[in-house]
N, C-alpha and C. Protein backbone atom coordinates (compact mmCIF):
# COMPACT_ATOMS: atom_id res chain seq x y z
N UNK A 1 -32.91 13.76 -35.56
CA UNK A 1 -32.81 12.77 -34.51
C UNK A 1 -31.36 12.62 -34.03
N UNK A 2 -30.22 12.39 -34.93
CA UNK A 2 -28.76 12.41 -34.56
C UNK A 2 -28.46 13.63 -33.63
N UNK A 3 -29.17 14.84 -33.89
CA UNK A 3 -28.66 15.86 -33.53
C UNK A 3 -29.26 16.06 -31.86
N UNK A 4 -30.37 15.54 -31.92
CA UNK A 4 -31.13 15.45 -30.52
C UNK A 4 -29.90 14.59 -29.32
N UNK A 5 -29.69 13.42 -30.57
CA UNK A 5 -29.09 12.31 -29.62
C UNK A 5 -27.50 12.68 -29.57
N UNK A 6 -27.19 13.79 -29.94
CA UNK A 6 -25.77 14.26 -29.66
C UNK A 6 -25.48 15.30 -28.95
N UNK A 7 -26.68 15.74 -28.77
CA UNK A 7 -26.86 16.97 -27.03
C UNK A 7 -27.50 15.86 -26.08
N UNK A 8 -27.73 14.99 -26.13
CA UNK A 8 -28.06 14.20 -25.12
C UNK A 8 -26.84 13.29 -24.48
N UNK A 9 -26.20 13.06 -25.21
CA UNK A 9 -24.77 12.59 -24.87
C UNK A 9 -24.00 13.66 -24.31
N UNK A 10 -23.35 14.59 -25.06
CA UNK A 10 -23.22 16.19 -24.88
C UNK A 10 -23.58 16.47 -22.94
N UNK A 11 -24.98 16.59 -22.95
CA UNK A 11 -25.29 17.01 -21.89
C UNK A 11 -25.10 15.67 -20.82
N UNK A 12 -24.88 14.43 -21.36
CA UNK A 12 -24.46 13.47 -19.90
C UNK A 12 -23.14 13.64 -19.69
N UNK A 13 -22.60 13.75 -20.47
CA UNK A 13 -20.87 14.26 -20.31
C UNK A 13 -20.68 15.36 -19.29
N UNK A 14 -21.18 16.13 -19.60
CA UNK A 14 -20.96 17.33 -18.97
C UNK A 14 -21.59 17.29 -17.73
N UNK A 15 -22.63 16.53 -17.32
CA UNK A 15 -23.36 16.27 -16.04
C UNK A 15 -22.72 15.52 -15.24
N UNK A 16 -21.58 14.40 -16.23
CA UNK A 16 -20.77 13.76 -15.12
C UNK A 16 -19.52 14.40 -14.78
N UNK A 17 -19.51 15.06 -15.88
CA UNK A 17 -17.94 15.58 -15.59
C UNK A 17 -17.91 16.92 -14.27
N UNK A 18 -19.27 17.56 -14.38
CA UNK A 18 -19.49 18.80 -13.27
C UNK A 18 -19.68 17.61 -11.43
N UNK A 19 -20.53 16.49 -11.87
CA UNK A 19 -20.65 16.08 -10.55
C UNK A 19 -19.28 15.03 -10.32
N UNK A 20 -18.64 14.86 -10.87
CA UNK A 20 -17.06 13.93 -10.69
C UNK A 20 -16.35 15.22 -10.05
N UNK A 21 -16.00 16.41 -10.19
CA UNK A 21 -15.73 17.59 -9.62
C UNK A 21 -16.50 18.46 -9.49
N UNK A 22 -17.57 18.05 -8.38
CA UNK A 22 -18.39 19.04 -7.29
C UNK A 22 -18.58 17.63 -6.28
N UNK A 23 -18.59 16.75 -6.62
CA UNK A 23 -18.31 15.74 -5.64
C UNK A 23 -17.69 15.69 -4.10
N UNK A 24 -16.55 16.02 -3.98
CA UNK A 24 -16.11 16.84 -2.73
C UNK A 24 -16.71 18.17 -1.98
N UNK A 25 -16.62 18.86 -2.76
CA UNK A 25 -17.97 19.72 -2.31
C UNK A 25 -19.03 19.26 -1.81
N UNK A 26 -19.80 18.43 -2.25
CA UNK A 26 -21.34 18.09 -1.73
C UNK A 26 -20.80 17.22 -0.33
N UNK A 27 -19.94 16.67 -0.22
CA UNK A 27 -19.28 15.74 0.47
C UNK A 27 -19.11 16.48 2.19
N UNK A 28 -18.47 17.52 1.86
CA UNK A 28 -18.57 18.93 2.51
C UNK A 28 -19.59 19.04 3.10
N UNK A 29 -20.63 19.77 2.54
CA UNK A 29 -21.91 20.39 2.78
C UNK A 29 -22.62 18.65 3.33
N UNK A 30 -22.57 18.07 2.56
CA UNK A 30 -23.44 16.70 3.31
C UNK A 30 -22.43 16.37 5.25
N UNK A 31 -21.46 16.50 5.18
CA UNK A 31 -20.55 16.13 6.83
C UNK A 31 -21.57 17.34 7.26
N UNK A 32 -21.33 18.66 6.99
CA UNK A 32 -22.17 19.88 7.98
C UNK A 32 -23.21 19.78 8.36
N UNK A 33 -24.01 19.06 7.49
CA UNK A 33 -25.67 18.69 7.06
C UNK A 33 -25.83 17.49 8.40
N UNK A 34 -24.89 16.74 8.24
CA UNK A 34 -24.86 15.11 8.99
C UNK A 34 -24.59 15.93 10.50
N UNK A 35 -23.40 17.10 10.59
CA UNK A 35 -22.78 17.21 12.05
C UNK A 35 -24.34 18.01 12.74
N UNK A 36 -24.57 18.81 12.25
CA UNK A 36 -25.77 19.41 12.61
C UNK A 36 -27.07 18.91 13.19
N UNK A 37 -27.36 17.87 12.03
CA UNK A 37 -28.52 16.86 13.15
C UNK A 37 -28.47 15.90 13.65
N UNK A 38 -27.17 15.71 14.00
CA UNK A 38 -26.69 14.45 14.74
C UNK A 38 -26.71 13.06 14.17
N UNK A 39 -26.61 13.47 13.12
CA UNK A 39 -26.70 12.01 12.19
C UNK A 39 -25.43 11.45 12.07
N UNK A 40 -25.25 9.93 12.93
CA UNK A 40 -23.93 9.73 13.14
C UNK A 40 -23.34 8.54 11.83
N UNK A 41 -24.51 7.84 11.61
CA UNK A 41 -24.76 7.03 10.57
C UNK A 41 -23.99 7.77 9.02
N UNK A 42 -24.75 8.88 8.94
CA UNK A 42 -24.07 10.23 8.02
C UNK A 42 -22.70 9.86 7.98
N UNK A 43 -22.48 10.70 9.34
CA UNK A 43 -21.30 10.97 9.45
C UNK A 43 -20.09 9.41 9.20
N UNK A 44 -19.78 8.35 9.60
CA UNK A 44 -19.78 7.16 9.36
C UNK A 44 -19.16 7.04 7.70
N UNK A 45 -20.04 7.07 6.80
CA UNK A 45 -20.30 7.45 5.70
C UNK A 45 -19.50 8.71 4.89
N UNK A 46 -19.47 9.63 5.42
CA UNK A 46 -18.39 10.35 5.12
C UNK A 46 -16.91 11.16 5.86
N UNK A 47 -16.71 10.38 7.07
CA UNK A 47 -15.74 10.49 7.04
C UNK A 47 -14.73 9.19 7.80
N UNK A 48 -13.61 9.21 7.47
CA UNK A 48 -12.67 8.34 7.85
C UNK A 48 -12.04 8.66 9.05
N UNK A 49 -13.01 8.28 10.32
CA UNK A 49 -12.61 8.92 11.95
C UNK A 49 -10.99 8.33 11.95
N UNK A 50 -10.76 6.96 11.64
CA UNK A 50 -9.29 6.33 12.25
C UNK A 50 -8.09 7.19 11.46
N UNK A 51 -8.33 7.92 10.12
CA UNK A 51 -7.27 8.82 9.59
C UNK A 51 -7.45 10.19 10.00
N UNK A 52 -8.71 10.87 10.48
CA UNK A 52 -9.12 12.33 11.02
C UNK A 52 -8.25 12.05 12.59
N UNK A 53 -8.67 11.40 12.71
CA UNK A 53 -7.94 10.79 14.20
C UNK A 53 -6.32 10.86 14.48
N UNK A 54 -5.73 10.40 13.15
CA UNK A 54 -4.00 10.25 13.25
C UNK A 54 -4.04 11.43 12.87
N UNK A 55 -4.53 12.76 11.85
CA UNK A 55 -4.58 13.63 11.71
C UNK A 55 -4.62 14.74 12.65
N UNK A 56 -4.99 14.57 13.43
CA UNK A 56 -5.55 15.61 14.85
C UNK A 56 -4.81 15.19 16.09
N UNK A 57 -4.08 14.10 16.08
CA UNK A 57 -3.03 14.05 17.50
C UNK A 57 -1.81 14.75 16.89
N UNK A 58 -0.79 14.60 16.09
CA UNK A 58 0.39 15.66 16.19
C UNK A 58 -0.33 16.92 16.13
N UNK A 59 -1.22 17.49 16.13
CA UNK A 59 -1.52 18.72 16.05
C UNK A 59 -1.90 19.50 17.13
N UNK A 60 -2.39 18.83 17.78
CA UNK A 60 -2.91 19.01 19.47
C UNK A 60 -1.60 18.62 20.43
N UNK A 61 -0.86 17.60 20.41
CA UNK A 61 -0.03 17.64 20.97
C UNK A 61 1.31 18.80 21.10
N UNK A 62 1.20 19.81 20.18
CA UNK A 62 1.95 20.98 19.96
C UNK A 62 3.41 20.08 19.75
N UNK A 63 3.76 19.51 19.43
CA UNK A 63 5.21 19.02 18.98
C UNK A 63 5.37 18.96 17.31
N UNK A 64 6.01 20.23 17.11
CA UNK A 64 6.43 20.42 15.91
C UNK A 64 7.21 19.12 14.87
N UNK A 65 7.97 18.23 16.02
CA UNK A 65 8.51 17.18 15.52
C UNK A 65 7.42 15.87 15.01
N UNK A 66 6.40 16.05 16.03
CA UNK A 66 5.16 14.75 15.43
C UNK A 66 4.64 15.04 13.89
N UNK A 67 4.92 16.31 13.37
CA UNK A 67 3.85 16.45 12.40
C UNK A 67 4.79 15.86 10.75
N UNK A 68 6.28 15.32 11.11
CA UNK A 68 7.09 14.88 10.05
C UNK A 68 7.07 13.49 10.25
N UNK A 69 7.50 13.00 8.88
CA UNK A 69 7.20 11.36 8.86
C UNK A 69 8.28 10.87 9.71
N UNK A 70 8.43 9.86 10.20
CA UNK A 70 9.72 8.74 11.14
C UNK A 70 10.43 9.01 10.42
N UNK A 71 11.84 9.05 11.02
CA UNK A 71 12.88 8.62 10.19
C UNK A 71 12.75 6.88 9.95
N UNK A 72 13.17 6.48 8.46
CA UNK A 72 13.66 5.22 7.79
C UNK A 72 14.43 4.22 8.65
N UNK A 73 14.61 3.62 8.86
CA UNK A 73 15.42 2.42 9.58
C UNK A 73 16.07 2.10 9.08
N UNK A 74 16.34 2.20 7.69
CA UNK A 74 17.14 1.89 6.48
C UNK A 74 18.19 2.89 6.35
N UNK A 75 17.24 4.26 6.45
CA UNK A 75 18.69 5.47 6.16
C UNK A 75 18.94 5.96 7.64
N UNK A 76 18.29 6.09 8.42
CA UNK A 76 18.80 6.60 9.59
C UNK A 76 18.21 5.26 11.08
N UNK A 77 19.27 4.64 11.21
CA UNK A 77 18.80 4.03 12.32
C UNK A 77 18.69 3.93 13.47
N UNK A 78 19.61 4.66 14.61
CA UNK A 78 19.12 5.81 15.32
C UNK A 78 18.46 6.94 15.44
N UNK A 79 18.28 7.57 14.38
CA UNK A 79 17.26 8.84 14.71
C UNK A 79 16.03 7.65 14.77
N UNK A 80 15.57 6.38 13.64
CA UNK A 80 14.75 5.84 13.99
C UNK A 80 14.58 5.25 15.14
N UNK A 81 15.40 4.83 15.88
CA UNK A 81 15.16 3.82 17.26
C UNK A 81 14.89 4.99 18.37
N UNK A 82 16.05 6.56 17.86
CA UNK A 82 15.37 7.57 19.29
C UNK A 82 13.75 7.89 18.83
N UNK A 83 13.29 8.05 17.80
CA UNK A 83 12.06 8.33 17.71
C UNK A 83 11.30 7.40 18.56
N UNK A 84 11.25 5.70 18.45
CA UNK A 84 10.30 5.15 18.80
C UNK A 84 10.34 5.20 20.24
N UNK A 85 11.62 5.05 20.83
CA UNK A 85 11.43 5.60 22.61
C UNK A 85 10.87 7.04 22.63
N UNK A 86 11.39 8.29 21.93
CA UNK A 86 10.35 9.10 22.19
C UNK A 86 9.30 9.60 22.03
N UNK A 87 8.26 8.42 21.10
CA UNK A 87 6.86 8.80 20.51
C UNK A 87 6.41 8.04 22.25
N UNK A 88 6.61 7.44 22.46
CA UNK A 88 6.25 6.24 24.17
C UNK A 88 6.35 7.27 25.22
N UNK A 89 7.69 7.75 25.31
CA UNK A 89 7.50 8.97 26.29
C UNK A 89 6.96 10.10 26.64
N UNK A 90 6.45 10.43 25.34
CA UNK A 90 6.01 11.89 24.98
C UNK A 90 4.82 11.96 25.57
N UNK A 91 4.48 13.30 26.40
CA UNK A 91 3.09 13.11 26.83
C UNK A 91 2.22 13.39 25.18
N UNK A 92 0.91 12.91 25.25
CA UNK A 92 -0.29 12.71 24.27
C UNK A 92 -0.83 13.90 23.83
N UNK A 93 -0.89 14.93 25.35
CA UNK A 93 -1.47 16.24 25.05
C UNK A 93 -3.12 15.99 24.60
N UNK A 94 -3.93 16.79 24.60
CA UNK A 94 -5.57 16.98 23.86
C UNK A 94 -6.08 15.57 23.61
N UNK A 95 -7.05 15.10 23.27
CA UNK A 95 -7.73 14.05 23.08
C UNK A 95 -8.01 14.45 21.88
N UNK A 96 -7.53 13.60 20.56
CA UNK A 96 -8.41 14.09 19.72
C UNK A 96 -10.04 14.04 19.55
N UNK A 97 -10.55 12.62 20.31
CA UNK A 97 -12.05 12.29 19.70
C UNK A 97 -12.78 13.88 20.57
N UNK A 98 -12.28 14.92 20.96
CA UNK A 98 -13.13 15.51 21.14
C UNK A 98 -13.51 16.87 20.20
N UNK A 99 -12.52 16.13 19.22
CA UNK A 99 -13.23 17.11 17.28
C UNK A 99 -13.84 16.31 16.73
N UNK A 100 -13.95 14.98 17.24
CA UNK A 100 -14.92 14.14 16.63
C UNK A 100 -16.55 13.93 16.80
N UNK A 101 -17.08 14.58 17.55
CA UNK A 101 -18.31 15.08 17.81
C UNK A 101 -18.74 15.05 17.40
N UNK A 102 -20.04 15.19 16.74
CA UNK A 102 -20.63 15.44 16.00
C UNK A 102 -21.09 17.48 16.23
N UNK A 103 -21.15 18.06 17.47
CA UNK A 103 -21.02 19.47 17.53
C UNK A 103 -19.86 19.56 17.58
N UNK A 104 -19.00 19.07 17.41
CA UNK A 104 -17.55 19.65 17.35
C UNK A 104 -17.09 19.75 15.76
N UNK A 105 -17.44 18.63 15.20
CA UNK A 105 -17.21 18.64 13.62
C UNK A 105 -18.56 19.38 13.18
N UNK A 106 -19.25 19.93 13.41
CA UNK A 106 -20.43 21.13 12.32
C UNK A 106 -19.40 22.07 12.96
N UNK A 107 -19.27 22.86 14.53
CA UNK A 107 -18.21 23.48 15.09
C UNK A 107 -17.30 23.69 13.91
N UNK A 108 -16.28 23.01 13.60
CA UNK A 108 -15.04 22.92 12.70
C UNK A 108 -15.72 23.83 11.08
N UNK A 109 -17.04 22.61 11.17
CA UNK A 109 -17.56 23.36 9.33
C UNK A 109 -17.41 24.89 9.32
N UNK A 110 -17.88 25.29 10.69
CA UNK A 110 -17.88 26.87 10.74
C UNK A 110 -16.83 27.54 11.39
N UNK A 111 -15.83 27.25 11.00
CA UNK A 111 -14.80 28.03 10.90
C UNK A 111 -14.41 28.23 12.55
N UNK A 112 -14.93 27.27 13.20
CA UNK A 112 -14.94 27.67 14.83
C UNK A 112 -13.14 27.18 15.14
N UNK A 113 -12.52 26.28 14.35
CA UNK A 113 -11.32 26.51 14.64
C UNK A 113 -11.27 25.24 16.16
N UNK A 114 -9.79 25.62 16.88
CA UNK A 114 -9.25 25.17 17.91
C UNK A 114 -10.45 25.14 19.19
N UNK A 115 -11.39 26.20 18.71
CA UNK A 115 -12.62 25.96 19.49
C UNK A 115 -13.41 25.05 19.35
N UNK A 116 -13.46 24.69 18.57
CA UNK A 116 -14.95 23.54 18.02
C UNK A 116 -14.85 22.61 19.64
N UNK A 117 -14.12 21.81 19.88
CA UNK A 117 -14.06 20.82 20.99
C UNK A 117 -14.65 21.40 22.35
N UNK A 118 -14.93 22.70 22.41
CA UNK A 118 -15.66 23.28 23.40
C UNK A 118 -17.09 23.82 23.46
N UNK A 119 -17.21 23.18 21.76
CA UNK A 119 -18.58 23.96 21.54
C UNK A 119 -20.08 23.93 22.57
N UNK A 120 -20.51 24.76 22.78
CA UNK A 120 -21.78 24.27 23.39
C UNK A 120 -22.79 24.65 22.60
N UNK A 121 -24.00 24.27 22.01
CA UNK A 121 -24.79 24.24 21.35
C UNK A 121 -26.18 25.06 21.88
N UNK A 122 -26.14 26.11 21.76
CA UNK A 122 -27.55 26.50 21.99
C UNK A 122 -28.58 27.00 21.08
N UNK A 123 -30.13 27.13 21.65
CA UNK A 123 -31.16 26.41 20.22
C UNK A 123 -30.77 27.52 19.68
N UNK A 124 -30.42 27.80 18.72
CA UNK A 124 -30.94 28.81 17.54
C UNK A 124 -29.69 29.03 16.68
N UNK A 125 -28.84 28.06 17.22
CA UNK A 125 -27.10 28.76 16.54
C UNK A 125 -27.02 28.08 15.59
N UNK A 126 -27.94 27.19 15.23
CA UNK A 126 -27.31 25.77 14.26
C UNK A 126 -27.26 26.52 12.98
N UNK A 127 -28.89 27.71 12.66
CA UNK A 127 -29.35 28.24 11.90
C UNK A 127 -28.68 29.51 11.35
N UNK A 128 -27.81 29.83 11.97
CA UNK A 128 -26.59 30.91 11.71
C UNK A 128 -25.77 30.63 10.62
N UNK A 129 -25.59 31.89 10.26
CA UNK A 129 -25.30 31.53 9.05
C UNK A 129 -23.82 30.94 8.93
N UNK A 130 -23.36 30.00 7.99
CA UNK A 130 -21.93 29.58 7.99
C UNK A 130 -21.04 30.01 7.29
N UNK A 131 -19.74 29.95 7.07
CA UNK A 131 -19.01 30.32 6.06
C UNK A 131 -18.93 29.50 4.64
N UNK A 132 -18.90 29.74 3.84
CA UNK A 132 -18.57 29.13 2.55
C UNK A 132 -17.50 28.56 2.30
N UNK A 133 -17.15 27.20 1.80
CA UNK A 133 -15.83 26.76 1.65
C UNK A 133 -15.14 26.99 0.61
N UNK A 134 -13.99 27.52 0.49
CA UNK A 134 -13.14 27.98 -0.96
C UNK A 134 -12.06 26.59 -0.69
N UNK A 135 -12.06 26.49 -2.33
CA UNK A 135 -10.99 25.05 -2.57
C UNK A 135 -9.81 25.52 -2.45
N UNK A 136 -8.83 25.08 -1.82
CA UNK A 136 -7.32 25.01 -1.68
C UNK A 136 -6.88 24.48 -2.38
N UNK A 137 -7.58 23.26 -3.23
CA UNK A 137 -6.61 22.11 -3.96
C UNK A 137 -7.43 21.54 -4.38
N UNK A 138 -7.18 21.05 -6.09
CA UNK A 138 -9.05 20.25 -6.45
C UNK A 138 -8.29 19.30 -7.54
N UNK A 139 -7.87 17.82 -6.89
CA UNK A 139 -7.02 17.46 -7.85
C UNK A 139 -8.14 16.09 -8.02
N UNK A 140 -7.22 15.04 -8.87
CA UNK A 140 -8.40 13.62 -9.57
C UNK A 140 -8.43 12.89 -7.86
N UNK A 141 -7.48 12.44 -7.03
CA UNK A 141 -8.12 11.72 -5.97
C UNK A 141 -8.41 12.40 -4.74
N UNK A 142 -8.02 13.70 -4.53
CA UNK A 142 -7.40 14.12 -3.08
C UNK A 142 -8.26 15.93 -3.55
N UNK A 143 -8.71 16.69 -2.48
CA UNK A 143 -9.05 17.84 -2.45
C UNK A 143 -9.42 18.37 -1.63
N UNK A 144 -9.20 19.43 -1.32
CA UNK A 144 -9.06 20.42 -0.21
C UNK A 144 -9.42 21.81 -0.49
N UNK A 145 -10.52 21.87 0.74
CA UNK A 145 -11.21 22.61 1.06
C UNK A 145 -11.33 23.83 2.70
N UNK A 146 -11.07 24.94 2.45
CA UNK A 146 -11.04 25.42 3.81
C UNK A 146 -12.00 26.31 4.11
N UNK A 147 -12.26 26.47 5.58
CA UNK A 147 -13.14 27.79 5.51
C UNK A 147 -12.53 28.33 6.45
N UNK A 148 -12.88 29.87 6.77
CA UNK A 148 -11.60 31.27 7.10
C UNK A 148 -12.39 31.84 8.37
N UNK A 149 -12.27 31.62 9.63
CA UNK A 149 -12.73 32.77 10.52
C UNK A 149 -13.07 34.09 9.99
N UNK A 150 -13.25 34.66 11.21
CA UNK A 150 -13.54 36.41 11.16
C UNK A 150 -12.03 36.70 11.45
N UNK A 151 -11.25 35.70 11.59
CA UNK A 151 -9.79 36.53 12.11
C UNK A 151 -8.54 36.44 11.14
N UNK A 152 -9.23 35.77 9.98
CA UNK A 152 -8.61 34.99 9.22
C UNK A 152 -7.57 33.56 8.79
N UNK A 153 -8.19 33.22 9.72
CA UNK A 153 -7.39 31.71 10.02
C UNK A 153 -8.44 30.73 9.63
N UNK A 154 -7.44 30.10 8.69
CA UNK A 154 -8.25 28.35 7.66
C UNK A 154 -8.13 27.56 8.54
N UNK A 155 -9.58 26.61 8.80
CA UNK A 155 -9.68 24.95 8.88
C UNK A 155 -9.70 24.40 7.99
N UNK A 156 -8.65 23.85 7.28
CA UNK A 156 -8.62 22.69 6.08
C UNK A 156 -8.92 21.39 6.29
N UNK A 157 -9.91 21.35 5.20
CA UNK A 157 -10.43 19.33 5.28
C UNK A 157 -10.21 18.71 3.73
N UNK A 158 -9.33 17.56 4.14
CA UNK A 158 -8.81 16.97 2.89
C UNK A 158 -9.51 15.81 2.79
N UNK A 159 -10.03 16.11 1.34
CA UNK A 159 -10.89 14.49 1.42
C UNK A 159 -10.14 13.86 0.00
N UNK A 160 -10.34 12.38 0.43
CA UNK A 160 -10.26 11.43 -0.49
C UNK A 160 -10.82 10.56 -1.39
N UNK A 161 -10.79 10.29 -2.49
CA UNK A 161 -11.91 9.35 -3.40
C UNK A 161 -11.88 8.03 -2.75
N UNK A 162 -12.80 7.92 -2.86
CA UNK A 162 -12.90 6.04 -2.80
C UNK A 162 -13.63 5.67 -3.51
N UNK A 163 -14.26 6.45 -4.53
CA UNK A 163 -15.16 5.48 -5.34
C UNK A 163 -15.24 6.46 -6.55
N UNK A 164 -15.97 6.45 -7.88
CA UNK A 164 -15.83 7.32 -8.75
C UNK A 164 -16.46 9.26 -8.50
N UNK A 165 -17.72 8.60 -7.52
CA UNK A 165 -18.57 9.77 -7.29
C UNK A 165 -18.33 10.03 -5.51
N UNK A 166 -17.64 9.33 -4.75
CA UNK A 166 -17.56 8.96 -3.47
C UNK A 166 -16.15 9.64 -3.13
N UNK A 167 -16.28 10.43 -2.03
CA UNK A 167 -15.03 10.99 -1.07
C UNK A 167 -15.13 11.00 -0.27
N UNK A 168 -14.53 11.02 1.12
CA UNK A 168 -14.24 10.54 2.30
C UNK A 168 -13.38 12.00 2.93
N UNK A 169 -14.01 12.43 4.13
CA UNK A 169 -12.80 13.61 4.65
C UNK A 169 -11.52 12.38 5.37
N UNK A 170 -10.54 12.72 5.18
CA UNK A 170 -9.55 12.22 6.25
C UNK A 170 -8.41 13.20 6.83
N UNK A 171 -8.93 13.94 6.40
CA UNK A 171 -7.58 15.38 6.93
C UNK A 171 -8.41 16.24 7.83
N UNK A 172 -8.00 16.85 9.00
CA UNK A 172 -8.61 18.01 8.99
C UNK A 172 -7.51 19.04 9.65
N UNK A 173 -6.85 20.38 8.99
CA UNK A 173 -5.87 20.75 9.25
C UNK A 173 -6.53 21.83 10.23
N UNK A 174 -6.28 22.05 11.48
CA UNK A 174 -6.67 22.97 12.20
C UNK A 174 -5.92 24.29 12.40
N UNK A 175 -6.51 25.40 12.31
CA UNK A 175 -5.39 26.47 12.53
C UNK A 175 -4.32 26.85 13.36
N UNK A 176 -3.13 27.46 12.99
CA UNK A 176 -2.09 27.87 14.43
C UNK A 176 -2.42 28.39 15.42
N UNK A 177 -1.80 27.83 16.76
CA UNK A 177 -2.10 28.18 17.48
C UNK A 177 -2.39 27.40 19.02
N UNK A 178 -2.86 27.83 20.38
CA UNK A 178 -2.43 26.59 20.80
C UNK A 178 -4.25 25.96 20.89
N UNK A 179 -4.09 24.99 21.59
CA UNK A 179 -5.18 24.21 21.76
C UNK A 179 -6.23 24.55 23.02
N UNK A 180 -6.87 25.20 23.02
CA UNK A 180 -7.74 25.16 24.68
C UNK A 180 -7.91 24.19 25.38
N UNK A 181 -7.53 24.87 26.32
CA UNK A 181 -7.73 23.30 27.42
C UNK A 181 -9.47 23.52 27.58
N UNK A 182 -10.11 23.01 27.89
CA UNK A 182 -11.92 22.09 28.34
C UNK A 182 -11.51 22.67 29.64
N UNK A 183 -12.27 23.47 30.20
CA UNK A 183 -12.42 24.24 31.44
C UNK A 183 -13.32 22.57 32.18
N UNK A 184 -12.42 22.41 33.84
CA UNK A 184 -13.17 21.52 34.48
C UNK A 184 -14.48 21.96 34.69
N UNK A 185 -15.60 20.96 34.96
CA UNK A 185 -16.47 21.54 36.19
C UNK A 185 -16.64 21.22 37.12
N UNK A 186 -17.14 22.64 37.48
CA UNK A 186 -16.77 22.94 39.11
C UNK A 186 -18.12 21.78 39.53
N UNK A 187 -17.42 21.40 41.02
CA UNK A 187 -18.67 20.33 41.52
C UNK A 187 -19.71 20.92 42.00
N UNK A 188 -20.86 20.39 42.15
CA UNK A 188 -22.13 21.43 42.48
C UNK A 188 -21.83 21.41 43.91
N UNK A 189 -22.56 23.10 44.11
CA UNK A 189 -22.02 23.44 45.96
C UNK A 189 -22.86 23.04 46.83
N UNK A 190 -22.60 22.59 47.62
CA UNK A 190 -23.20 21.71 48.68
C UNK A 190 -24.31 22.45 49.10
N UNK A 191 -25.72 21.51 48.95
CA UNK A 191 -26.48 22.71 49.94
C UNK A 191 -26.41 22.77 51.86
N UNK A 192 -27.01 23.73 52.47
CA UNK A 192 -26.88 23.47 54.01
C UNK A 192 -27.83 22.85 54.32
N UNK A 193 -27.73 22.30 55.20
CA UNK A 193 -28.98 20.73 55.70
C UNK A 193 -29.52 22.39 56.58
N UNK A 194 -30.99 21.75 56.18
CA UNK A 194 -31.61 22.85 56.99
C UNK A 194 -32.13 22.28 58.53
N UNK A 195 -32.39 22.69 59.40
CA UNK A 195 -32.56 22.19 60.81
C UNK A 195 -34.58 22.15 60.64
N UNK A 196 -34.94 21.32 61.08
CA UNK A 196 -36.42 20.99 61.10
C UNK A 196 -37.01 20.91 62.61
């Protein structure tokens, strides 16, 4: 009986300890799962739009300087005061909410990159196959995960704990390179009034 009840312990250990780190992972696969059928509720739930959000404007804006922290006010107080006139001036560049999609973020799961924000969805693509995510980084609160084009370029998504079994994406590092602009559309062409 001891021995029963010491692989039974044995085996909860080990069941928590595999799902405490595969946790991010499922976290993963559940956002792709959520971006795919439009489940926004899902999505909500696992990810943190207002930090994906601060995450995805220096990156789109192509200014190498947005992507470093402020200077201190304490150690540098002009470089801090020119920063804050020039974060005001600076044009914005890209919108981020348009990786916030819900086809733009499954887009991203698959490795679609700087493209995702243009995705257009047609029936049969959802079912294609995706790439697999390899860990970049698999630490106790924070872990990162990327997946690799056909060209070889990573989309990294960094998620965070918030709870023992619970992670949250709030990163999403997009690959080099520049940003596509969203082709306008063209207005529909006038038809000719026909004479009756």
């Amino acid at each position: 009986m001891k021995k029963v009840f010491g692989n039974l312990v044995l085996a909860a250990i080990a069941l928590t300890a595999i799902s405490f780190f595969a946790a991010p992972a499922v976290a993963f696969f559940g956002i792709r799962s959520a971006a795919q059928s439009d489940d926004v509720a899902g999505l909500q739930r696992l990810v943190d739009f207002d930090a994906v959000r601060a995450s995805l404007r220096p990156q789109l804006s192509g200014r190498p300087e947005a992507m470093t922290p402020p200077p201190s006010f304490m150690n540098d107080p002009i470089g801090a005061f020119r920063r804050q006139f020039e974060g005001v001036a600076a044009p914005q560049g890209p919108n981020p909410d348009a990786y916030l999609t819900p086809d733009a973020i499954d887009g991203l799961t698959r490795a679609e990159g700087r493209y995702a924000s243009m995705r257009q969805v047609q029936p049969g693509t959802d079912e294609a196959a995706a790439p697999w995510p390899k860990p970049y980084y698999w630490g106790i609160n924070r872990a990162r995960m990327a997946v690799t084009d056909e060209g070889g370029s990573d989309t990294v998504f960094t998620f965070e704990r918030r709870g023992p079994f619970e992670w949250k994406l709030v990163h999403i590092g997009l690959p080099d390179g520049a940003t596509p602009q969203v082709p306008a559309r063209a207005a529909p062409a006038a038809q000719p009034e026909t004479k009756r």
